[in-house]
Every structure is written in C-alpha cells, then in structure tokens.
N, C-alpha and C. Protein backbone atom coordinates (compact mmCIF):
# COMPACT_ATOMS: atom_id res chain seq x y z
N UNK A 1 171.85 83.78 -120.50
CA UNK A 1 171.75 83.21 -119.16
C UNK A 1 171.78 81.68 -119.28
N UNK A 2 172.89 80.82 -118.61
CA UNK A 2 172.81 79.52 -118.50
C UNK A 2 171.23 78.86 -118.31
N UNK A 3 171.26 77.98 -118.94
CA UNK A 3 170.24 77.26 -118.30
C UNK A 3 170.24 76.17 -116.89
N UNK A 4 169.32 76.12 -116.17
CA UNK A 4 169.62 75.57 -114.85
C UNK A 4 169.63 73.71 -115.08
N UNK A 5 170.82 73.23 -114.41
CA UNK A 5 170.89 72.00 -114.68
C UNK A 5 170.16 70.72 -113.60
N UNK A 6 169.43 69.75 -114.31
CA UNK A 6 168.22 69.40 -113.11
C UNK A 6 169.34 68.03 -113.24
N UNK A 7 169.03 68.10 -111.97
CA UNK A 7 169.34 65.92 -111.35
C UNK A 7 168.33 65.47 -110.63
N UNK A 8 168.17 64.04 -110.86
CA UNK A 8 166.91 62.89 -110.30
C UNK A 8 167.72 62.38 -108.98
N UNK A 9 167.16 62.53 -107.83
CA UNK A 9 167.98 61.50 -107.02
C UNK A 9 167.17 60.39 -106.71
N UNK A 10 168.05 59.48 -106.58
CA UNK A 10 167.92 58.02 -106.40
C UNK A 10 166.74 57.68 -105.33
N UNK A 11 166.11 58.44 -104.37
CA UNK A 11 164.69 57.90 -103.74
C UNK A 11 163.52 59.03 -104.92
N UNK A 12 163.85 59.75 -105.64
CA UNK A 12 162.87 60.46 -106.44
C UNK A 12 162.21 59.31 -107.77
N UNK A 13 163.88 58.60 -107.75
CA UNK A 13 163.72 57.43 -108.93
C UNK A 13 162.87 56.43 -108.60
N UNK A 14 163.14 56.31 -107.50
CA UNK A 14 162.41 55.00 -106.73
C UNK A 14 160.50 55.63 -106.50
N UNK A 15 160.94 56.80 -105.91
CA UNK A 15 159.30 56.82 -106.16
C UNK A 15 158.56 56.67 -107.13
N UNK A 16 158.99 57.61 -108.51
CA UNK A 16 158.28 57.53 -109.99
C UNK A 16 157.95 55.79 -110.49
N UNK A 17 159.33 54.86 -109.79
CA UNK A 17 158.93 53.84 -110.20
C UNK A 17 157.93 52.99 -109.41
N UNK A 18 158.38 53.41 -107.92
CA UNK A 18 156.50 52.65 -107.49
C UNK A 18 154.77 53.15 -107.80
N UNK A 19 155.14 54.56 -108.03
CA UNK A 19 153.82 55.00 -108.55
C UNK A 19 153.61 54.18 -110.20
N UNK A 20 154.47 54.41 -110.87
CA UNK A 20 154.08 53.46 -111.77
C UNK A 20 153.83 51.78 -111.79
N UNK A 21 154.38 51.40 -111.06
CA UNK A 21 154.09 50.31 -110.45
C UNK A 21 153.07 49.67 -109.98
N UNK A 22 152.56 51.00 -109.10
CA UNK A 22 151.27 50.49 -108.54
C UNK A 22 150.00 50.68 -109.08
N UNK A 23 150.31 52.16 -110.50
CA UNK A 23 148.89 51.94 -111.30
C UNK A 23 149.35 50.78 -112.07
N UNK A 24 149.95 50.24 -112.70
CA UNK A 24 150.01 49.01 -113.34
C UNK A 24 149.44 47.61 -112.46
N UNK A 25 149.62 47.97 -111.12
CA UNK A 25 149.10 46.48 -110.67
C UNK A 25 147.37 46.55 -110.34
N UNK A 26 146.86 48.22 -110.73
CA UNK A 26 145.69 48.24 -110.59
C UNK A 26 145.00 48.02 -112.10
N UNK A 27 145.70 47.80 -112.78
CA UNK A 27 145.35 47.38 -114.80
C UNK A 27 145.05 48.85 -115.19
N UNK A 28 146.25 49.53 -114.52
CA UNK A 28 145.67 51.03 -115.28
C UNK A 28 146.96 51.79 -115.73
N UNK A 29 148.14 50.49 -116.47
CA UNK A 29 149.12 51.03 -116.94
C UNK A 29 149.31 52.50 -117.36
N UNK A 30 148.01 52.82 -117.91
CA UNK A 30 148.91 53.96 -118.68
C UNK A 30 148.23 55.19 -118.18
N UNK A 31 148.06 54.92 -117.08
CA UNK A 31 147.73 56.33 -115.96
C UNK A 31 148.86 56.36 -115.23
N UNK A 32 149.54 55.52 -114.62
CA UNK A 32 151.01 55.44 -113.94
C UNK A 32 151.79 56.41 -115.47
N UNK A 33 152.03 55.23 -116.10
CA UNK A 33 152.78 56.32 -117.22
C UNK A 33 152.70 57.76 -117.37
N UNK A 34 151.35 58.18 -118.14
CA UNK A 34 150.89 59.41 -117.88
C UNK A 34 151.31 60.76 -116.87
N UNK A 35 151.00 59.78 -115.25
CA UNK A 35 150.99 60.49 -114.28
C UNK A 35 152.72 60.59 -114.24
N UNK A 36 154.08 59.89 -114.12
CA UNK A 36 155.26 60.03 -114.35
C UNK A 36 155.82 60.73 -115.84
N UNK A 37 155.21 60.96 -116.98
CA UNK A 37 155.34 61.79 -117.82
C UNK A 37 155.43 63.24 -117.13
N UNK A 38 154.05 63.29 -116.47
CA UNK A 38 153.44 65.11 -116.33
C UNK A 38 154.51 65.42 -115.52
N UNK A 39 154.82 64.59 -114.31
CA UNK A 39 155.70 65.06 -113.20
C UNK A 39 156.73 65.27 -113.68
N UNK A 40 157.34 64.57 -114.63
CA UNK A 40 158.70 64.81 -115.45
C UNK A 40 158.70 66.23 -116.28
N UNK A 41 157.47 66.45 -116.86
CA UNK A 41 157.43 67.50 -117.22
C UNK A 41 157.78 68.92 -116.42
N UNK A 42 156.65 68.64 -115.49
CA UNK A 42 156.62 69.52 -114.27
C UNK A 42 158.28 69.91 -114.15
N UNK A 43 159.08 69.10 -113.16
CA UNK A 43 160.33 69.35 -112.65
C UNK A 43 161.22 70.14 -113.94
N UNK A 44 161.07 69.91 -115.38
CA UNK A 44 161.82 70.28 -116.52
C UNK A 44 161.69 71.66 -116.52
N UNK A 45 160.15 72.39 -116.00
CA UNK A 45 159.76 73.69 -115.90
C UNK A 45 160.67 74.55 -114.93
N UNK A 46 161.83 73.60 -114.15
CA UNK A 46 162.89 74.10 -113.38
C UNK A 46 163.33 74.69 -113.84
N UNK A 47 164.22 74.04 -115.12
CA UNK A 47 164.85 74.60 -115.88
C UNK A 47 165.35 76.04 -115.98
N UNK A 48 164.05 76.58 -116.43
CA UNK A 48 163.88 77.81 -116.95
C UNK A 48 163.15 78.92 -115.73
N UNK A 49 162.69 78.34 -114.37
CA UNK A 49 162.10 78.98 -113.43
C UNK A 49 162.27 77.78 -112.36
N UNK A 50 163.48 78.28 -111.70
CA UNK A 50 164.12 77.24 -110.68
C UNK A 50 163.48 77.79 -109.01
N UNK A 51 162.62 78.82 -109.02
CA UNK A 51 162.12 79.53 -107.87
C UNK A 51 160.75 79.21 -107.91
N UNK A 52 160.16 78.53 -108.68
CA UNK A 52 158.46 78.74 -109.09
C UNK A 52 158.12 78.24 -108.14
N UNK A 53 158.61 77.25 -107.64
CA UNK A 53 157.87 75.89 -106.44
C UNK A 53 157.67 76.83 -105.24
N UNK A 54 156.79 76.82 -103.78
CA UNK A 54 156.75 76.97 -102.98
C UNK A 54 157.72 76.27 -101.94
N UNK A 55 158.09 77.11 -100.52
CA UNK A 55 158.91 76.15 -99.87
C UNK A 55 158.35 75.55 -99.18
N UNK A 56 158.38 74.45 -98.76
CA UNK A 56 158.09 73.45 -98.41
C UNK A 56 157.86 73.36 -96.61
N UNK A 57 156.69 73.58 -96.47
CA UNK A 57 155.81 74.35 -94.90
C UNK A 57 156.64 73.49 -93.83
N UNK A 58 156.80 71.68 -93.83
CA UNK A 58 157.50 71.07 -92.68
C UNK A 58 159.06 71.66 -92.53
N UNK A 59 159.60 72.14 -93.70
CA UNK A 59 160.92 72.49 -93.28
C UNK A 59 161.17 73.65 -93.48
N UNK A 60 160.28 74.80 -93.98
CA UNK A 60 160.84 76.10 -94.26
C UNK A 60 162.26 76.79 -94.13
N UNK A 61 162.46 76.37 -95.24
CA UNK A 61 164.09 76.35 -95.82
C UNK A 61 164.05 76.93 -97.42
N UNK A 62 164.07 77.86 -97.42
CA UNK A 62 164.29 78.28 -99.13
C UNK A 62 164.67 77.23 -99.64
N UNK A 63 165.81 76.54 -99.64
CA UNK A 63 166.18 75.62 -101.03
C UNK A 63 165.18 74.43 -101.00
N UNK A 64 164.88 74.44 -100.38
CA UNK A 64 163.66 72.77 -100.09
C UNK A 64 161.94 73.30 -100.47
N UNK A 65 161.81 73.10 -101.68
CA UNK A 65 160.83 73.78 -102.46
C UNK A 65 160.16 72.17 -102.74
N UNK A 66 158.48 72.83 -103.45
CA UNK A 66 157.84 71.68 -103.95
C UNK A 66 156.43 72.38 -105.18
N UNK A 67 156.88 71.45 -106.20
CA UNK A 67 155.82 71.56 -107.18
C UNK A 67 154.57 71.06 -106.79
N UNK A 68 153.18 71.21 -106.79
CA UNK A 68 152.08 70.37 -106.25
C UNK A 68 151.22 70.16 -107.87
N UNK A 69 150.98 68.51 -107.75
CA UNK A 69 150.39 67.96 -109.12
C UNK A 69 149.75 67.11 -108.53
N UNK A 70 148.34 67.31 -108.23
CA UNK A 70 147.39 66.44 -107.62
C UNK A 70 147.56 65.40 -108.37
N UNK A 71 147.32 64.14 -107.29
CA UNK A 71 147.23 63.94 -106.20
C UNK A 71 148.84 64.01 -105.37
N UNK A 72 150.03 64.38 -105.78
CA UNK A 72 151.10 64.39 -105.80
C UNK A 72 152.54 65.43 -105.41
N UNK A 73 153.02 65.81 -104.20
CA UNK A 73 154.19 66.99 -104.43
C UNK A 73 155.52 66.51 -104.96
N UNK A 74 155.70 67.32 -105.67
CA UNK A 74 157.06 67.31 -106.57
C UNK A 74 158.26 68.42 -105.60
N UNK A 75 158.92 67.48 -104.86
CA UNK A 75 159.69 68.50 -104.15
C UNK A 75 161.16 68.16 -104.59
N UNK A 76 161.57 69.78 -104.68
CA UNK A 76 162.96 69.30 -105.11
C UNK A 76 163.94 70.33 -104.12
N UNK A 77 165.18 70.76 -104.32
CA UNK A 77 166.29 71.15 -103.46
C UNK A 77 166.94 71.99 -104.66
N UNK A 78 166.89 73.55 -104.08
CA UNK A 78 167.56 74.61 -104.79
C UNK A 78 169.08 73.84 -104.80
N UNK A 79 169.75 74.27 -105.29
CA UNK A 79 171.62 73.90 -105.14
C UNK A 79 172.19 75.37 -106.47
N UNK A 80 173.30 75.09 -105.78
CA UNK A 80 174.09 75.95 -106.89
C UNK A 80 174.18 76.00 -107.73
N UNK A 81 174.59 74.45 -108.33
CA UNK A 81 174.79 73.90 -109.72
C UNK A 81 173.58 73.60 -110.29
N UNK A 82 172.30 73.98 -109.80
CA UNK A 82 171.00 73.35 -110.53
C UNK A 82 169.74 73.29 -109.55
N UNK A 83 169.41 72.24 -109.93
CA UNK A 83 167.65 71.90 -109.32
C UNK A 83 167.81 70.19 -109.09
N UNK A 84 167.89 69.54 -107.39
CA UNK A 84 167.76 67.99 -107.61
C UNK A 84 166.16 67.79 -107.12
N UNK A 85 165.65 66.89 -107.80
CA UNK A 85 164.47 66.23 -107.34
C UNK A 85 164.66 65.43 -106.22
N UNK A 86 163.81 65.49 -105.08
CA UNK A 86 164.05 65.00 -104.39
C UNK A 86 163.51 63.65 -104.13
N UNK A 87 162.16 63.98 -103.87
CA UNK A 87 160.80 62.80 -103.26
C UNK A 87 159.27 63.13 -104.46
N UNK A 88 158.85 61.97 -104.70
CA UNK A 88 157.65 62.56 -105.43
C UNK A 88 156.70 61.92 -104.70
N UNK A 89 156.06 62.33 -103.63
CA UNK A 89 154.97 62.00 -102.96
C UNK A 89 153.50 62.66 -102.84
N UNK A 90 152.62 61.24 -102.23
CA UNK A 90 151.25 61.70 -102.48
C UNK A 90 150.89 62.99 -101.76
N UNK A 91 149.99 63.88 -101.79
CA UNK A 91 149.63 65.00 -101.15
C UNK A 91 149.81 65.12 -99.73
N UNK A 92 148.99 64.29 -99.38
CA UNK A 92 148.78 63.92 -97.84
C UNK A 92 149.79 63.45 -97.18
N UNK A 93 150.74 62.90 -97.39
CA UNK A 93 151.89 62.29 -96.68
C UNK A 93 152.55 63.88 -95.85
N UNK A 94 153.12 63.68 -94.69
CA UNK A 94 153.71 64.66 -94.25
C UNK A 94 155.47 64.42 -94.81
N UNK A 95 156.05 65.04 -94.93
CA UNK A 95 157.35 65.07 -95.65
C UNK A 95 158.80 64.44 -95.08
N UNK A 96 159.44 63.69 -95.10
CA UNK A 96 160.84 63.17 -94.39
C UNK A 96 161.50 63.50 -95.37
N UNK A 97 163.09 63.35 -95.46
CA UNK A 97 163.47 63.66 -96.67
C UNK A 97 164.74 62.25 -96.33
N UNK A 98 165.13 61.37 -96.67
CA UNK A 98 165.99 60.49 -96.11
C UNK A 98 167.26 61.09 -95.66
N UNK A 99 167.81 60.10 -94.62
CA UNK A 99 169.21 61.32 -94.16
C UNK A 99 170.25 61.38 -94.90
N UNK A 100 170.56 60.70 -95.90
CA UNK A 100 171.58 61.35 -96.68
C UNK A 100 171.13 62.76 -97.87
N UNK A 101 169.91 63.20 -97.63
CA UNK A 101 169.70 63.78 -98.57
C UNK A 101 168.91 65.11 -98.05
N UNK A 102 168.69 64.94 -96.58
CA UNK A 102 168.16 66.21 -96.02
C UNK A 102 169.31 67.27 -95.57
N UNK A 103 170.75 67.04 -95.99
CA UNK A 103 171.14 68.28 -95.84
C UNK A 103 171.37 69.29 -97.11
C-alpha cells in the first residue's frame, strides 16, 4: 500500500513560524521549538493513518479534519494525492480557513 503523501501549506508555514516566534520573544526558545517539532510529528502520523483526525465541528466536511495537541489544532484537508496541512491554531480560536484554501 502506497504511502500517503503530506504537503505544508503556506498559512500552516506561517503559523509554525509565529508560534515559534512568539515563544522565543517570551525567552522560552526552546518550547516554541519543541512545541513545532511535536506538531510536525503529529501531522507525519498522516502518513500512515490519513483518517485518524476528527472532522472539524465549524465545517463538517469529511476532508477538513483536525489533530488536537494542547494547547493547539492541527487541521489538515483529506485530498486524493495525500494529506495538506492546513492552519495550526490555538484551541480556542474558532476556525476560518483563508479563501484560497477553503475549497
């Protein structure tokens, strides 16, 4: 069985890099790090179990799934060719997905 092929999209990138960002401007570099390691990890667990995530309650849409890693959801988008990451946001935030990327 193929293995499932994952892509980062470009506001998923942008998030990992302000969360790291912003534990660094609190002098707690290497909890940002840390915390963007696990999540990286997390999404890799696609891979091999591209259904594990729950779908995602604001849009209930099968392909629009999300990993949850306190304090943090890892939501990504079933597709054909794979698994894209979408948004990596804090718990509490209610969900948008930007418009080039919510269809």
């Amino acid at each position: 069985m193929p293995r499932t092929v994952l892509r980062i999209s470009a506001s998923a990138l942008t998030d990992l890099e302000r969360l790291r960002h912003w534990y660094a401007q609190q002098d707690v570099p290497e909890i940002g790090e840390r915390l963007v390691s696990e999540i990286l990890e997390r999404f890799e667990l696609l891979r091999e179990h591209p259904e594990m995530g729950r779908i995602v309650p604001e849009f209930n849409q099968p392909a629009i799934r999300e990993l949850i890693h306190p304090p943090f959801r890892i939501v990504y988008r079933r597709e054909i060719a794979g698994v894209q990451l979408v948004r990596v946001w804090r718990s509490e935030r209610l969900l948008r997905l930007p418009p080039a990327e919510s269809r």
